[in-house]
N, C-alpha and C. Protein backbone atom coordinates (compact mmCIF):
# COMPACT_ATOMS: atom_id res chain seq x y z
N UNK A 1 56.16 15.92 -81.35
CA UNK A 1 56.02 14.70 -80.63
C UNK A 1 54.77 14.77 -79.78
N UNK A 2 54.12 13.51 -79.78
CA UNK A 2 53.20 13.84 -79.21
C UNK A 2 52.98 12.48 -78.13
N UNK A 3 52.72 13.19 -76.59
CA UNK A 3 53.24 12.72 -75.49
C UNK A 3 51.57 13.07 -74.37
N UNK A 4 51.25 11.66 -74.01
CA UNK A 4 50.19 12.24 -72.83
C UNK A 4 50.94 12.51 -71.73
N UNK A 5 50.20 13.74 -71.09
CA UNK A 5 50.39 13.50 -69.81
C UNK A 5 49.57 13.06 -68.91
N UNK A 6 49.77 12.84 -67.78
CA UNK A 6 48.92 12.55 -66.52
C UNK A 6 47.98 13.66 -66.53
N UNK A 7 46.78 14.00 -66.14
CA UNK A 7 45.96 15.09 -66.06
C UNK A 7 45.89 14.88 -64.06
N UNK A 8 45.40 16.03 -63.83
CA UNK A 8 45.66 15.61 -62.38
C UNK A 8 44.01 17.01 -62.15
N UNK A 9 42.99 16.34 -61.71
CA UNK A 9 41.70 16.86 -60.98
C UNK A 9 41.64 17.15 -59.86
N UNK A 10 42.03 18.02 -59.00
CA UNK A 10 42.12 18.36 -57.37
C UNK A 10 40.80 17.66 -57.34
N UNK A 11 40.68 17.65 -55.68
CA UNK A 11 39.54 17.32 -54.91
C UNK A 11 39.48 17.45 -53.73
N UNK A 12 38.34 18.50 -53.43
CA UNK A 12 38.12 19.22 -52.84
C UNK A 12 37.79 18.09 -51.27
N UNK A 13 38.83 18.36 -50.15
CA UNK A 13 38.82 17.78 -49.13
C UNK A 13 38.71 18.55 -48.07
N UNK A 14 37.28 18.89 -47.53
CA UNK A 14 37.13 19.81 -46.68
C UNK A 14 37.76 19.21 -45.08
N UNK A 15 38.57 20.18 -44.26
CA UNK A 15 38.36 19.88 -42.81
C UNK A 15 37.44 19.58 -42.46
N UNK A 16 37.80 18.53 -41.26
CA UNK A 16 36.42 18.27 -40.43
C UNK A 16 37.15 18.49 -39.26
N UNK A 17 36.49 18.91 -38.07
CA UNK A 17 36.45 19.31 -36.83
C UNK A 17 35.53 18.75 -35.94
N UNK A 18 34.52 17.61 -36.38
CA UNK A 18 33.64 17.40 -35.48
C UNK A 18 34.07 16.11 -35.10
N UNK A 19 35.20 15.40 -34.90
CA UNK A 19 36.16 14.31 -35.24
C UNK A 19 35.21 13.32 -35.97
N UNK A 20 35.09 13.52 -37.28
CA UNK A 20 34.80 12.34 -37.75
C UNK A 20 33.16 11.94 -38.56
N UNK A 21 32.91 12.84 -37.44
CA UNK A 21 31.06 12.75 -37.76
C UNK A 21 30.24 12.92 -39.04
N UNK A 22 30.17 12.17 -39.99
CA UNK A 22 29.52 12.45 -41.01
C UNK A 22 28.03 13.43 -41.24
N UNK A 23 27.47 13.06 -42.33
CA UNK A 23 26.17 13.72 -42.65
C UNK A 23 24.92 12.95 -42.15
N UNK A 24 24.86 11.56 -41.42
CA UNK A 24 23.99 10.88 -40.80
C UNK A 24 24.21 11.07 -39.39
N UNK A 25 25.31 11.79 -39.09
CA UNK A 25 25.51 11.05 -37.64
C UNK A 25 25.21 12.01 -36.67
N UNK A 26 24.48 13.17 -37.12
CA UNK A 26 23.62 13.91 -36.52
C UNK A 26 24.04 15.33 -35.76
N UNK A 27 25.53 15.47 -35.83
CA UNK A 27 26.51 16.56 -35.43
C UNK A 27 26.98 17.04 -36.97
N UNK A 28 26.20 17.65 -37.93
CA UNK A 28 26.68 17.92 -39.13
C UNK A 28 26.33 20.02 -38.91
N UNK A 29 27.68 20.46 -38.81
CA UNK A 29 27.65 21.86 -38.14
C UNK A 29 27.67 22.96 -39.68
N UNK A 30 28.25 22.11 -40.38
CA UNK A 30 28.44 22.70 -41.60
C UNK A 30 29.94 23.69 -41.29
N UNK A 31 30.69 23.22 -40.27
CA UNK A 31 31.84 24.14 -39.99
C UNK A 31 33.19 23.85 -40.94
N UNK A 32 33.02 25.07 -42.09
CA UNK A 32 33.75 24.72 -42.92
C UNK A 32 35.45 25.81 -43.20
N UNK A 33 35.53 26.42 -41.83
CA UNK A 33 36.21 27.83 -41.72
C UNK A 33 37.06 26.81 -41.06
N UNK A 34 38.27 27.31 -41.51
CA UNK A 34 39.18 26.86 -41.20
C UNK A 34 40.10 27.81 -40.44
N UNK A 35 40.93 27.07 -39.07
CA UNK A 35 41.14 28.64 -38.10
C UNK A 35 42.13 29.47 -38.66
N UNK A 36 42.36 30.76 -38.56
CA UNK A 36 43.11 31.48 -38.79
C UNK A 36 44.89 31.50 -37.94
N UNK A 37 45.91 31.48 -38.58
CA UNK A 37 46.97 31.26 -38.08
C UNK A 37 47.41 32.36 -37.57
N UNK A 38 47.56 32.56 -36.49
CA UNK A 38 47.67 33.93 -35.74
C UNK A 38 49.80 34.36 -35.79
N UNK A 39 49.79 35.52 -35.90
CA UNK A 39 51.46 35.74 -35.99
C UNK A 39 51.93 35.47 -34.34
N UNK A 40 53.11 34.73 -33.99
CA UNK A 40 53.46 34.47 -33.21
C UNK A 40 54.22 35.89 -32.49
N UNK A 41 54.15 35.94 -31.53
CA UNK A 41 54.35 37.71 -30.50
C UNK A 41 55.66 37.45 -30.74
N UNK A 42 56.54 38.61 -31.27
CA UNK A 42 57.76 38.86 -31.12
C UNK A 42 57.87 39.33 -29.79
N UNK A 43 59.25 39.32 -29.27
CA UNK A 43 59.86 39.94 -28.06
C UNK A 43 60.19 41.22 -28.64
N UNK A 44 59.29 42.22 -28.09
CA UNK A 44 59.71 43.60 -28.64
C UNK A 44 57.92 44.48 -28.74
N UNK A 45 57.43 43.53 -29.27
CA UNK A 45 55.83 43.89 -29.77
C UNK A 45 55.41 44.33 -28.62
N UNK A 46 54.06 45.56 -28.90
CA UNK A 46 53.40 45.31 -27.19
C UNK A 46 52.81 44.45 -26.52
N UNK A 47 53.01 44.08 -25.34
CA UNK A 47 52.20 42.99 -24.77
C UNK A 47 53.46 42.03 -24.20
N UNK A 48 54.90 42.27 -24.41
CA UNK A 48 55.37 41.36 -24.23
C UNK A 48 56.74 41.79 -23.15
N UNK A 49 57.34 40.92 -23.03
CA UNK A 49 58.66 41.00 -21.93
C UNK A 49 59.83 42.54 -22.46
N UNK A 50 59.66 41.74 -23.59
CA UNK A 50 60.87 42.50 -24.56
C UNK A 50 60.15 43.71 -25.16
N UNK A 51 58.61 44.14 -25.15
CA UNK A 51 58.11 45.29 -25.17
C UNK A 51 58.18 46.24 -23.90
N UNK A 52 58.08 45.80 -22.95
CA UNK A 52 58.02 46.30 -21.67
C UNK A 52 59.46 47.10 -21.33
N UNK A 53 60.42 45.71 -21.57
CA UNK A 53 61.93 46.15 -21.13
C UNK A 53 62.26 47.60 -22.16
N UNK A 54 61.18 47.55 -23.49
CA UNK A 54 62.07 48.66 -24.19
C UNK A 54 61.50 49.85 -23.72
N UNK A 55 60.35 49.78 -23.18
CA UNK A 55 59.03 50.82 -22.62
C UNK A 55 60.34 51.08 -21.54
N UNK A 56 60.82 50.36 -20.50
CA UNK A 56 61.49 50.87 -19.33
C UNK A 56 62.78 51.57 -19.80
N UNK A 57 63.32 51.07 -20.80
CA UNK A 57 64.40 51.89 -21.44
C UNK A 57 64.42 53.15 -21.66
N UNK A 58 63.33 53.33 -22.17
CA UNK A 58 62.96 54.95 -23.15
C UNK A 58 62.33 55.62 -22.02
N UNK A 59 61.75 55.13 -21.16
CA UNK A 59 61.29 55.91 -20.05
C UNK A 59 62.37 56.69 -19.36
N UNK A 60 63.57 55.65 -18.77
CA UNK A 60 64.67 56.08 -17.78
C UNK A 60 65.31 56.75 -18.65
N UNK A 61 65.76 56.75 -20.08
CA UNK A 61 66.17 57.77 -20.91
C UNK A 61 66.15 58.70 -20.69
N UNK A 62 64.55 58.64 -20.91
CA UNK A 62 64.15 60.19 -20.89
C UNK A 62 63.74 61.06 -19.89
N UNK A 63 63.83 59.97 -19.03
CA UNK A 63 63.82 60.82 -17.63
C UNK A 63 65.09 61.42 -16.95
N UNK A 64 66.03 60.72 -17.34
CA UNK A 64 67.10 61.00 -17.20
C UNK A 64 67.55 62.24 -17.71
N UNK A 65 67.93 62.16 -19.04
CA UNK A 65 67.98 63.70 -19.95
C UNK A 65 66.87 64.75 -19.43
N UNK A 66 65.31 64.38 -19.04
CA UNK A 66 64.80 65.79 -18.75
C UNK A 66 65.61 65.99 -17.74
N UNK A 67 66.22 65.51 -16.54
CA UNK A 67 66.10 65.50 -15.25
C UNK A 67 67.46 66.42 -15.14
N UNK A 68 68.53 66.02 -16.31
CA UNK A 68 69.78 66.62 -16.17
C UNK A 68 69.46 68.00 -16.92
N UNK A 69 68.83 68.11 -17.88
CA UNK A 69 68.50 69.84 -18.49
C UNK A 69 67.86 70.54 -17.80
N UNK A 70 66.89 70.38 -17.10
CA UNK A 70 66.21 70.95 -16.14
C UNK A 70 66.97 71.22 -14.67
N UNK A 71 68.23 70.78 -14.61
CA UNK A 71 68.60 71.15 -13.44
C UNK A 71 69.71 72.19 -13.40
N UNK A 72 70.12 72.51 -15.19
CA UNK A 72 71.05 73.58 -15.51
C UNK A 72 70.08 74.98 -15.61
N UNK A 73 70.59 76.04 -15.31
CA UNK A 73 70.21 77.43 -15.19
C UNK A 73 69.61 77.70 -16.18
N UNK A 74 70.63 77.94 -17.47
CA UNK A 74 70.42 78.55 -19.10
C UNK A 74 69.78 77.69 -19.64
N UNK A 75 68.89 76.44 -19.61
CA UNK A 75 68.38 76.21 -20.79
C UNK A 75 68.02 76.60 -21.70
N UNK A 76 66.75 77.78 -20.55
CA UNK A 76 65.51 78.35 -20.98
C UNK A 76 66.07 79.04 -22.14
N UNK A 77 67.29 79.58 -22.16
CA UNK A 77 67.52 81.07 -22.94
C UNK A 77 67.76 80.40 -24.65
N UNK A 78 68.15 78.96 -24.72
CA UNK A 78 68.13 78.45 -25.61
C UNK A 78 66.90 77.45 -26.55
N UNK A 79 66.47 78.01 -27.66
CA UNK A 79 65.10 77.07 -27.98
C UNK A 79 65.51 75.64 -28.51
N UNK A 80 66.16 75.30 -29.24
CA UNK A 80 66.99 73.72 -28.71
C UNK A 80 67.02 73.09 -27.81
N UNK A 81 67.09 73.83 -26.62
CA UNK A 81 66.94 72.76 -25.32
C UNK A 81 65.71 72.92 -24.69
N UNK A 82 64.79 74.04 -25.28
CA UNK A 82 63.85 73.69 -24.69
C UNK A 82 63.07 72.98 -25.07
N UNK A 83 63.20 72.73 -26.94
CA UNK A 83 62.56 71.78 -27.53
C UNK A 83 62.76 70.00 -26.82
N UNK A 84 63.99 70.23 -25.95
CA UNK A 84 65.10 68.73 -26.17
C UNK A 84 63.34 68.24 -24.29
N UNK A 85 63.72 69.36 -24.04
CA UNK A 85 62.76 69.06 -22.73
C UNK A 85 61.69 69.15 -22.64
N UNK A 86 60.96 69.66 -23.81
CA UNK A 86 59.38 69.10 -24.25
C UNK A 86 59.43 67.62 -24.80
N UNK A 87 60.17 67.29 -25.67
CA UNK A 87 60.24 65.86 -26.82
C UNK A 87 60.55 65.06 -25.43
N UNK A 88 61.46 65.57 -24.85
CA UNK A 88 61.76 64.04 -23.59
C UNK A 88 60.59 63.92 -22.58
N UNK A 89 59.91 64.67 -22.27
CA UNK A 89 58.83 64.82 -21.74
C UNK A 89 57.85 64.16 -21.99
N UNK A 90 57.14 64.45 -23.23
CA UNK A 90 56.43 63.74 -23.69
C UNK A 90 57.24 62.04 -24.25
N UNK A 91 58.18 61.61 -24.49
CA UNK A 91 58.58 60.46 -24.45
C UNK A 91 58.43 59.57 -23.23
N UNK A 92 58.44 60.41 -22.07
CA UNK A 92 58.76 59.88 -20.82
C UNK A 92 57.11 59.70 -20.19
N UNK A 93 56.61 60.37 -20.95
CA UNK A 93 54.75 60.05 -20.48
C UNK A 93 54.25 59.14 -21.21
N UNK A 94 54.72 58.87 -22.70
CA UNK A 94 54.61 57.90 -23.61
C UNK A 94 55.01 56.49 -23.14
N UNK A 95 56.11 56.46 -22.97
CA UNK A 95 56.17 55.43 -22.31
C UNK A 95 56.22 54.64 -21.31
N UNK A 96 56.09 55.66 -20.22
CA UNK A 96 55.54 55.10 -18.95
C UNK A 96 53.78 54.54 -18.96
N UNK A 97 53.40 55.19 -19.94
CA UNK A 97 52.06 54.56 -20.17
C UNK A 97 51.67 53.30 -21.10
N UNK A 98 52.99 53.66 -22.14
CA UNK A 98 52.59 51.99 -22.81
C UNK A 98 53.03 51.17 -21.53
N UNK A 99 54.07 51.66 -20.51
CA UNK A 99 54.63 50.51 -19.54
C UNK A 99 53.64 49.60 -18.86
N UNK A 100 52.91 51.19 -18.41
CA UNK A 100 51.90 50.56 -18.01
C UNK A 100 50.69 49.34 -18.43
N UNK A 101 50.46 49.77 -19.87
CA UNK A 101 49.60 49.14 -20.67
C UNK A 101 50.43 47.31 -20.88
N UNK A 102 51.64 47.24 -21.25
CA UNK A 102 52.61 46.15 -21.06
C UNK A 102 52.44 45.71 -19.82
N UNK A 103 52.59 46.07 -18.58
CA UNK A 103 52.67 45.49 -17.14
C UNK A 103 51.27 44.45 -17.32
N UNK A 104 50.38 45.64 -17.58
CA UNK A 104 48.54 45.04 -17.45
C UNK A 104 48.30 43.67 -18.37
N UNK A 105 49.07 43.62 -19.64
CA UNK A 105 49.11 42.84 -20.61
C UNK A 105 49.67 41.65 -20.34
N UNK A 106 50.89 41.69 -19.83
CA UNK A 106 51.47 40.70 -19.44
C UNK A 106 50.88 39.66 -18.22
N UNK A 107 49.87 40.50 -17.12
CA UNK A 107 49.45 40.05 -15.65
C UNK A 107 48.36 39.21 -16.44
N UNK A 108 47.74 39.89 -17.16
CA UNK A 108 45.93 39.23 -17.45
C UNK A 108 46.39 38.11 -18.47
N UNK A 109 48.26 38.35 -19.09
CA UNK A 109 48.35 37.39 -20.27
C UNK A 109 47.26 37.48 -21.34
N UNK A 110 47.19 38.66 -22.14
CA UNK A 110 46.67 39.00 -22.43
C UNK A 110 47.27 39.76 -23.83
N UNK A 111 47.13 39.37 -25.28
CA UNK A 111 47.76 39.55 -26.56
C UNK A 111 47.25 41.20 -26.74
N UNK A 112 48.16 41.96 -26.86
CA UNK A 112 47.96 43.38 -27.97
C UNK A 112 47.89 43.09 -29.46
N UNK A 113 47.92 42.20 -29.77
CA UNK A 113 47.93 42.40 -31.64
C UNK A 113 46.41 42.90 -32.42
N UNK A 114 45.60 43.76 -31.35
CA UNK A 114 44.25 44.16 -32.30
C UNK A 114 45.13 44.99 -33.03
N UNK A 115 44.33 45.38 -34.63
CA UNK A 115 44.86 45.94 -35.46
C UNK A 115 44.63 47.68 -34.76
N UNK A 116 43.05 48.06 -34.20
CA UNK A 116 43.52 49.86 -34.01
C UNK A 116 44.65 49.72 -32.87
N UNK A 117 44.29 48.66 -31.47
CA UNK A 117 45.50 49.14 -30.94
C UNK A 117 46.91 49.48 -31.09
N UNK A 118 47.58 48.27 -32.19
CA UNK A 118 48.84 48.62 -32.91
C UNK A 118 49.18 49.65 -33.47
N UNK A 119 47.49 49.97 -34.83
CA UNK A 119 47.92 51.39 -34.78
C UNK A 119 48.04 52.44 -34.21
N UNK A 120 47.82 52.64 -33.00
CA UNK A 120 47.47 53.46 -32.41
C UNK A 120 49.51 53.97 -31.63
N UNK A 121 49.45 52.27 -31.00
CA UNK A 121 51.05 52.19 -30.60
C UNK A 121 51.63 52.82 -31.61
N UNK A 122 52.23 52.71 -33.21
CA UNK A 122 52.52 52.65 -34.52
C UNK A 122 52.86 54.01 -34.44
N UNK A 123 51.42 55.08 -34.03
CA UNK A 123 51.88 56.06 -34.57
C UNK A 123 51.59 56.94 -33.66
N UNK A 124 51.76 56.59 -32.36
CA UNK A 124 52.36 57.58 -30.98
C UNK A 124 54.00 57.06 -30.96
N UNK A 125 54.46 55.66 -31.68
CA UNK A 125 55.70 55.78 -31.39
C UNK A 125 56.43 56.60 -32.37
N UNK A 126 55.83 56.42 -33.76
CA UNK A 126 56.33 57.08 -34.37
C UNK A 126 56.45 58.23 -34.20
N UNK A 127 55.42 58.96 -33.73
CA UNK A 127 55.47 61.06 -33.48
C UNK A 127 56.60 60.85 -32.29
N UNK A 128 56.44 60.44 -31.35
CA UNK A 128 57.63 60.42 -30.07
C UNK A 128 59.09 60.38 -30.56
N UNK A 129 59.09 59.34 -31.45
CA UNK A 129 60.42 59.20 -32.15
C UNK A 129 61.03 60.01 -32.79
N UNK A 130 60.01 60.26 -33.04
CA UNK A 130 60.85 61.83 -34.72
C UNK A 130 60.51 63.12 -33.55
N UNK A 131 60.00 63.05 -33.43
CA UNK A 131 60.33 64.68 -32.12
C UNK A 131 61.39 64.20 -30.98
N UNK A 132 61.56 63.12 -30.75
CA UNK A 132 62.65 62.73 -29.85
C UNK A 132 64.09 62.92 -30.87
N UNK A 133 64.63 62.58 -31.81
CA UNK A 133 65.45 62.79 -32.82
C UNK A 133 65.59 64.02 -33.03
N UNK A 134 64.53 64.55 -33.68
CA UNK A 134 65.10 66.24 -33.84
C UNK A 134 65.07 66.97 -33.05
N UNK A 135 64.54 66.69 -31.42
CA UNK A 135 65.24 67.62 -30.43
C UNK A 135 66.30 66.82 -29.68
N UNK A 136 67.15 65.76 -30.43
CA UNK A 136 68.34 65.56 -29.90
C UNK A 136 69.42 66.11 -31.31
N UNK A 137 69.15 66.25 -32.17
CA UNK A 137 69.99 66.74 -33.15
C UNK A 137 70.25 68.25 -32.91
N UNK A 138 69.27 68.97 -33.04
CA UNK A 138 68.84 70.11 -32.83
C UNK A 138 69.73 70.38 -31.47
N UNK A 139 69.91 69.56 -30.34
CA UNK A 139 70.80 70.08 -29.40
C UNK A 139 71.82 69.49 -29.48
N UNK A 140 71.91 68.47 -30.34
CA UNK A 140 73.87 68.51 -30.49
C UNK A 140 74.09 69.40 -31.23
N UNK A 141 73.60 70.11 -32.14
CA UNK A 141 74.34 70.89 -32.81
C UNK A 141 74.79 72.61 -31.86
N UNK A 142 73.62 73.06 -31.19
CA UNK A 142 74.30 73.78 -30.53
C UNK A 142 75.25 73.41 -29.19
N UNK A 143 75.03 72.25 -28.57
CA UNK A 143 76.41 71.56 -28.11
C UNK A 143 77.58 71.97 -28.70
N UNK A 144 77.51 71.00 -30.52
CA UNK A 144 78.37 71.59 -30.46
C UNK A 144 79.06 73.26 -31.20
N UNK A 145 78.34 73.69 -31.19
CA UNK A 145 78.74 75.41 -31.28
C UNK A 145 78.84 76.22 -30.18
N UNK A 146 78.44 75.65 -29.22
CA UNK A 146 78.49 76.09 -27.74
C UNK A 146 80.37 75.63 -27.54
N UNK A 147 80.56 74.38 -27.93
CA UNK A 147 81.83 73.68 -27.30
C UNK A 147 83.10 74.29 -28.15
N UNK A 148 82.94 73.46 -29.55
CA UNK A 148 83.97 74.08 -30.90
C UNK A 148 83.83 74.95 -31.27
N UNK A 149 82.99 75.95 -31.60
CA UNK A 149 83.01 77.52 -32.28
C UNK A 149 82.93 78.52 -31.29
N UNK A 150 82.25 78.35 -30.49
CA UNK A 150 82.29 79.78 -29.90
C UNK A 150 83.36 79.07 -28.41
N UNK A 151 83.70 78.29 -28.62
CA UNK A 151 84.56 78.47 -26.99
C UNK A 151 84.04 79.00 -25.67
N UNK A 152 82.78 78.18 -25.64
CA UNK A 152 82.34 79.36 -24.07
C UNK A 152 81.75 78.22 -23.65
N UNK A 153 82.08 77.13 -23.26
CA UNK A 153 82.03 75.83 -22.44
C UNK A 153 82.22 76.28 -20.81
N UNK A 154 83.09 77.40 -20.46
CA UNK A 154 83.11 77.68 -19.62
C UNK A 154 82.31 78.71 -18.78
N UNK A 155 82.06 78.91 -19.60
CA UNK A 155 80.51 80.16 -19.28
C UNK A 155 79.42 79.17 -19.01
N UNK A 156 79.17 77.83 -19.49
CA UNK A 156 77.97 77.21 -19.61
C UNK A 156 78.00 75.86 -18.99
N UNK A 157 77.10 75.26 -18.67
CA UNK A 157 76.86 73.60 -18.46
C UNK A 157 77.16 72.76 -19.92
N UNK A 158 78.35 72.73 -20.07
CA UNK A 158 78.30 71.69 -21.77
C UNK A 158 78.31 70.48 -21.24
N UNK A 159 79.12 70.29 -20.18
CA UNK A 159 78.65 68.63 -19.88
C UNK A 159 77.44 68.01 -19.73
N UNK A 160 76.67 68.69 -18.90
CA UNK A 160 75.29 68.39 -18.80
C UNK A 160 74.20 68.90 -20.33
N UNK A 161 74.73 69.50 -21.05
CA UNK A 161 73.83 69.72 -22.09
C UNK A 161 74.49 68.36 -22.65
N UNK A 162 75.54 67.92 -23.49
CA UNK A 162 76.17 66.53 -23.73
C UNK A 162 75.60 65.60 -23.21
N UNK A 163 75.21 65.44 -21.90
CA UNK A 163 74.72 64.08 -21.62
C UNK A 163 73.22 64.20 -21.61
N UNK A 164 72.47 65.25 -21.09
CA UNK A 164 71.20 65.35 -21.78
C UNK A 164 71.09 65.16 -23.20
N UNK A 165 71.85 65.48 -24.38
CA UNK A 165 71.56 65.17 -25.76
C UNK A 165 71.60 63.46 -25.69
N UNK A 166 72.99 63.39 -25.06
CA UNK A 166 72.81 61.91 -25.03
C UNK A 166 71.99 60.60 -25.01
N UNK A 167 71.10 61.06 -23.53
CA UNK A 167 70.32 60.41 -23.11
C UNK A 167 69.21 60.64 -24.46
N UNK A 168 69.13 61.72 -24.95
CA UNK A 168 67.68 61.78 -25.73
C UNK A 168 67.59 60.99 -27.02
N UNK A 169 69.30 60.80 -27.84
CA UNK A 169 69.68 59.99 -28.13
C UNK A 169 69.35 58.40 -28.25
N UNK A 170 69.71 58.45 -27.14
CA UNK A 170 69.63 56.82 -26.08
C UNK A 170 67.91 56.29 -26.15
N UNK A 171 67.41 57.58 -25.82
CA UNK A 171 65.56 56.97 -25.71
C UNK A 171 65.33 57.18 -27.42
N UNK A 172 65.85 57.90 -28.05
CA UNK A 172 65.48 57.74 -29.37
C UNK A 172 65.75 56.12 -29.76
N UNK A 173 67.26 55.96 -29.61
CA UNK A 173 67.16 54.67 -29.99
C UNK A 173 66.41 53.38 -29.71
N UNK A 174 66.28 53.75 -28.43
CA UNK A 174 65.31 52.59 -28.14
C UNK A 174 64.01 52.53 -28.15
N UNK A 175 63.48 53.67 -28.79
CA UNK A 175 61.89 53.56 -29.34
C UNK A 175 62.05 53.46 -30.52
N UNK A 176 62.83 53.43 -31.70
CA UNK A 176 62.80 53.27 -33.08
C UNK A 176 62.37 51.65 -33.25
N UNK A 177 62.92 50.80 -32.16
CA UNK A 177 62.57 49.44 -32.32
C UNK A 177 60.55 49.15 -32.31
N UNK A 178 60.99 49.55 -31.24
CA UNK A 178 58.98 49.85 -30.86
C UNK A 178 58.24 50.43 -32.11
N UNK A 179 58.73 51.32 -33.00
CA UNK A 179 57.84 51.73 -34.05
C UNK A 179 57.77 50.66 -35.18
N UNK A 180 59.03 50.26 -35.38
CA UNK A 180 60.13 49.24 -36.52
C UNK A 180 58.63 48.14 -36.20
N UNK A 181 58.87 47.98 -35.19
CA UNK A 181 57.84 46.55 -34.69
C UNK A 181 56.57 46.55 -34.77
N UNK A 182 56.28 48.06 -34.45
CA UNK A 182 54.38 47.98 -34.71
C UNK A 182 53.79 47.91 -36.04
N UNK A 183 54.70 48.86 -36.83
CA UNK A 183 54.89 49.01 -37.93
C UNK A 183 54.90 47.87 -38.87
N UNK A 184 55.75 47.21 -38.26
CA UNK A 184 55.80 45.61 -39.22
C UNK A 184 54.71 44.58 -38.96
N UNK A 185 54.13 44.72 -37.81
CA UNK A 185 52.93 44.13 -37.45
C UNK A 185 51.71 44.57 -38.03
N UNK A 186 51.64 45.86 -38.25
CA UNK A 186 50.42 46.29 -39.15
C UNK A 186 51.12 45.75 -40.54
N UNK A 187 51.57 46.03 -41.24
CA UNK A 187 52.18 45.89 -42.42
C UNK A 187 52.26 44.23 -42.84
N UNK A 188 51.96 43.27 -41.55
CA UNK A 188 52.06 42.00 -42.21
C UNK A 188 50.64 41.72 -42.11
N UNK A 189 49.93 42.22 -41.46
CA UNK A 189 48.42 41.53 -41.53
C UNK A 189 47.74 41.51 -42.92
């Protein structure tokens, strides 16, 4: 069967920006770039409310957990916890400094989405994160062999090693968002 169709010729309709002004009318800029649609700031990203609040999270975390391991006797004698109080350490300098960088961002109103800065966020959160994780795993597990196998909870601080894992825990979780986010921000540009 044989059937026309409609043929259909685009045509090319450039923006104009100069409202209106043709090729006589003496404002002809040749501005033919059309603006770029910028990603709208998640709450969470740096630069923002919900970046900041997670910066204050992971900070008190981890200040918290160093603050309670460091105030028990035996850490030292264990390399698990001393790993748990380097990783929170450096978490707790990490993000008191993006805090900082967020506080500054927010005052001047002022966007983080350059691409090195993100990466840069991207993959200090990421190293913080994964050394924050495996020196909280790394000390639950002798938690718990300290608590269930060897029975000597009473010889030792297990509560305070428990809630120090905890806390490291706690700041882990709440920087996985911060990476999740920078991460997806590089990844959509």
């Amino acid at each position: 069967m044989n059937v026309s169709h409609a043929s259909v010729h685009p045509v090319e309709d450039l923006p104009t920006t100069d409202g209106g002004v043709g090729i006589g009318g003496g404002n002809n800029n040749n501005n033919n770039e059309v603006p770029r649609v910028r990603m709208k700031d998640i709450q969470g990203m740096p630069g923002t409310a919900g970046g900041l609040a997670l910066r204050i999270c992971q900070f008190v975390s981890a200040v918290m957990g160093l603050c309670i391991m460091a105030t028990t006797s035996d850490f030292p004698s264990v390399t698990a916890f001393c790993y748990l109080v380097a990783a929170t350490g450096l978490q707790s300098v990490w993000s008191m400094s993006q805090a900082i960088i967020d506080i500054y961002a927010l005052l001047v109103r002022r966007s983080l989405q350059n691409y090195r800065v993100v990466s840069l966020f991207a993959i200090g959160d990421g190293i913080t994160s994964t050394l924050t994780f495996a020196a909280a795993c790394a000390s639950a597990g002798i938690t718990v062999l300290i608590d269930n196998d060897l029975n000597s909870c009473a010889h030792n601080h297990c509560s305070q090693f428990e809630t120090a894992t905890a806390m490291a825990f706690i700041g882990w979780f709440t920087s996985l968002p911060s990476f999740l986010l920078n991460f997806w921000s590089l990844a959509s540009r």
